[in-house]
N, C-alpha and C. Protein backbone atom coordinates (compact mmCIF):
# COMPACT_ATOMS: atom_id res chain seq x y z
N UNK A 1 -48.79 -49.19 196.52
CA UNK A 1 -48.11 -48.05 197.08
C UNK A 1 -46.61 -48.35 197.07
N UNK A 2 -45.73 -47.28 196.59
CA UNK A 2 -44.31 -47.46 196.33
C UNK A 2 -43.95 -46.36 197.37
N UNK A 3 -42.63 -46.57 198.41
CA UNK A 3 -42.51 -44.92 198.84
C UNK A 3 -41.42 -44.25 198.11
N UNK A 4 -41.48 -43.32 198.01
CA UNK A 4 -40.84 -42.46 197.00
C UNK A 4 -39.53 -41.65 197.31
N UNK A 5 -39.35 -41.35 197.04
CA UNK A 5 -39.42 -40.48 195.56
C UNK A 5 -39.13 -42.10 194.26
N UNK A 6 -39.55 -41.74 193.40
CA UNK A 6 -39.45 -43.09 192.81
C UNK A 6 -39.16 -42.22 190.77
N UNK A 7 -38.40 -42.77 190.21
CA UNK A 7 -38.11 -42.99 188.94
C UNK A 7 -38.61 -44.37 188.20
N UNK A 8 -39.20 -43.75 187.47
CA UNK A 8 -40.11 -45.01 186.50
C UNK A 8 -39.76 -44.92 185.04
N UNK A 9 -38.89 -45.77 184.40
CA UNK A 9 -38.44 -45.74 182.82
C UNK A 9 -39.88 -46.56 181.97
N UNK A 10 -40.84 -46.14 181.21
CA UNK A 10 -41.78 -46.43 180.61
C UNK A 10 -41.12 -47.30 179.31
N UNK A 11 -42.29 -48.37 178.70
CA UNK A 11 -41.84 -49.01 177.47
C UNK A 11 -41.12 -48.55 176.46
N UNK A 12 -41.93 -46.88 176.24
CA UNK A 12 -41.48 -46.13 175.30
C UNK A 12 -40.15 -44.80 175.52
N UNK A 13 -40.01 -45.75 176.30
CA UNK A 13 -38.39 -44.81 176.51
C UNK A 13 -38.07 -43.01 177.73
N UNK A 14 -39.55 -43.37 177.55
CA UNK A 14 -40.07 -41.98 178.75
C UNK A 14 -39.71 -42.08 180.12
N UNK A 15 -39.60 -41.19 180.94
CA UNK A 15 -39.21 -41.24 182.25
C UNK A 15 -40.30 -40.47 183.00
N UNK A 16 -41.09 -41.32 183.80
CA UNK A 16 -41.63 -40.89 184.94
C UNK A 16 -41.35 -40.71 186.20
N UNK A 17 -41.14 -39.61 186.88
CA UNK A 17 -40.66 -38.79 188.38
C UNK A 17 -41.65 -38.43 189.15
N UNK A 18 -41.80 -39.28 190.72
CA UNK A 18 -42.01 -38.32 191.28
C UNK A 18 -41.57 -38.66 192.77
N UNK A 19 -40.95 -37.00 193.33
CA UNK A 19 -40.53 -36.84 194.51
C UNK A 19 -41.40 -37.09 196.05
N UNK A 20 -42.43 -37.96 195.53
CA UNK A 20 -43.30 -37.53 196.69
C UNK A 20 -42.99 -39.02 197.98
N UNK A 21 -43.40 -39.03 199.15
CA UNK A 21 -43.04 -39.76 200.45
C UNK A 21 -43.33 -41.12 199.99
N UNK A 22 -44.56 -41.08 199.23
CA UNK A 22 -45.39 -42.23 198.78
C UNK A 22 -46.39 -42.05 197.82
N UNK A 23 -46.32 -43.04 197.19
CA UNK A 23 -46.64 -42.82 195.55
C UNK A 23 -47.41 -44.38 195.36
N UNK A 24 -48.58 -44.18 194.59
CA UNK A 24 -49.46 -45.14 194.34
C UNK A 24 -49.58 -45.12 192.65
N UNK A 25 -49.41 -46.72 192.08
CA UNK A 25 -49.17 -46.55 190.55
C UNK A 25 -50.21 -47.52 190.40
N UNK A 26 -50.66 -46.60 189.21
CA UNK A 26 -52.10 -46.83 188.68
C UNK A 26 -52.12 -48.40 188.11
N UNK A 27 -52.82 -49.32 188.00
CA UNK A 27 -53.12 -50.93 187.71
C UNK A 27 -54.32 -51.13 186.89
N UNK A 28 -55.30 -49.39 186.75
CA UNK A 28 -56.20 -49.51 185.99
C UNK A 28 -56.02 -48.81 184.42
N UNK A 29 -55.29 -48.27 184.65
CA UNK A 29 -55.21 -47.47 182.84
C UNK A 29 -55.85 -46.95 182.78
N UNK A 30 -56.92 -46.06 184.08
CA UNK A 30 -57.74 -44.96 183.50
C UNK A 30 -57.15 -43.62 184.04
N UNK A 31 -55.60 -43.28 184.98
CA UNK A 31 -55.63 -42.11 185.70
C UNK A 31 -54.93 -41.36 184.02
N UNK A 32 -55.05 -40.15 184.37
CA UNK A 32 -54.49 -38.84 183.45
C UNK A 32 -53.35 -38.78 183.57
N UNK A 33 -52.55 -39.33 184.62
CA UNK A 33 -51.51 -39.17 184.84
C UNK A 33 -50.84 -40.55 185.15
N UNK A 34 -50.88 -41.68 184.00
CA UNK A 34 -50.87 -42.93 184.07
C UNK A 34 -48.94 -42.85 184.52
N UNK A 35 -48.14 -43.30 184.81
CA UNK A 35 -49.01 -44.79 185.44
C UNK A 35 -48.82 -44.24 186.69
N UNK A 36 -49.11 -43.17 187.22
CA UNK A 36 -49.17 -43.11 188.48
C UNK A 36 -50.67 -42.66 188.60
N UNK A 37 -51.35 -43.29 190.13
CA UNK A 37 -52.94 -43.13 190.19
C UNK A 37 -53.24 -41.64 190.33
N UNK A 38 -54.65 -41.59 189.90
CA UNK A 38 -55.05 -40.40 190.17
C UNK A 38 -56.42 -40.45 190.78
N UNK A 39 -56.92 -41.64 191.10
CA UNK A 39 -57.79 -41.85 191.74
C UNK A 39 -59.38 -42.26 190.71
N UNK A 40 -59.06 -42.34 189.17
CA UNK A 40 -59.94 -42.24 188.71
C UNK A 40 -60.52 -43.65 188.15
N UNK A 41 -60.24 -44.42 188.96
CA UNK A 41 -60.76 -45.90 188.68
C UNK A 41 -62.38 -45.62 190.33
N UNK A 42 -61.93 -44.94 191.09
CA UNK A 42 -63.20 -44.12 191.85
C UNK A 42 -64.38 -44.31 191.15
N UNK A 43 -64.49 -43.29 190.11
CA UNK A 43 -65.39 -42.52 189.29
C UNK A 43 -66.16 -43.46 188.31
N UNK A 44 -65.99 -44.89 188.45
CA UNK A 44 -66.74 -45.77 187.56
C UNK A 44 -67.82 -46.46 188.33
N UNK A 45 -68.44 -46.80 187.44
CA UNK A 45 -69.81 -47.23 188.13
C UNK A 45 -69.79 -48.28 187.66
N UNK A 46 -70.19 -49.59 188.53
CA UNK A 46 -70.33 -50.84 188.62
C UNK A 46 -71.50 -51.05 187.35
N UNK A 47 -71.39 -52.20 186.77
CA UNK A 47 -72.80 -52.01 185.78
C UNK A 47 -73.25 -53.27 185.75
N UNK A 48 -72.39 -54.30 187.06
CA UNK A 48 -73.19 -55.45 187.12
C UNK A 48 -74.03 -55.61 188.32
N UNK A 49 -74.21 -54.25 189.59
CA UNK A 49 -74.83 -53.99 190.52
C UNK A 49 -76.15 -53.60 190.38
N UNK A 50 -76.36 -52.89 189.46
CA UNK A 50 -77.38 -52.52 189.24
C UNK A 50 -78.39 -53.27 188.65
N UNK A 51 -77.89 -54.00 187.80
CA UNK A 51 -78.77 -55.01 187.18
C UNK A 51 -78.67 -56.29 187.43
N UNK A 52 -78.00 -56.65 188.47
CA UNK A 52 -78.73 -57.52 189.32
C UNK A 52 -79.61 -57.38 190.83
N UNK A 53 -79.95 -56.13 191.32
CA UNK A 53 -80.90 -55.16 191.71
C UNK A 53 -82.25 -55.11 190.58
N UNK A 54 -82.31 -55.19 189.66
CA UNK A 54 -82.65 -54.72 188.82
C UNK A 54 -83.71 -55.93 188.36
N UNK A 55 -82.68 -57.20 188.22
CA UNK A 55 -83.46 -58.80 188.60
C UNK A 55 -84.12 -59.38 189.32
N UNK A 56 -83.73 -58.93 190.26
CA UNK A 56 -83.99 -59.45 191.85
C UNK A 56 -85.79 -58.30 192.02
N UNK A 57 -85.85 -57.20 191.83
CA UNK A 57 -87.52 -56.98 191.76
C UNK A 57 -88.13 -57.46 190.29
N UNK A 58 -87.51 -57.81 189.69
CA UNK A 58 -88.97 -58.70 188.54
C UNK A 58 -89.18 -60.15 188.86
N UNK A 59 -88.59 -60.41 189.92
CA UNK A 59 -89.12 -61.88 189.79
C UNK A 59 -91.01 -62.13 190.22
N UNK A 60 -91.58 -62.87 189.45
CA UNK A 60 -92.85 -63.23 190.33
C UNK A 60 -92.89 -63.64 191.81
N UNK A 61 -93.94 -63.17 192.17
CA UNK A 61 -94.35 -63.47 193.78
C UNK A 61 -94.90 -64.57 193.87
């Protein structure tokens, strides 16, 4: 979390703005609106939870 309003100069020479109180910049590379978050590192599903759930009932009794 950065508080804002915050100016961000990108690698490629681009300028990212925004005016807001407080501003959270994305660390995952998946929001739409990189590099500031959009919450969409949320929306992934773990895929080593499940299958070790998944281990844990085949073992023999």
């Amino acid at each position: 979390m950065v508080q804002g309003p915050v100016r961000i100069e990108m690698p490629d020479g681009s300028v990212v703005e925004s005016d807001r109180f407080m501003v959270a910049l994305c660390v995952c590379k998946r929001s739409k609106n990189y590099p500031l978050c959009d919450t969409s590192h949320r929306r992934r599903r773990r895929s080593g939870a499940g299958e070790k759930a998944d281990k844990l009932d085949q073992r023999p009794a």
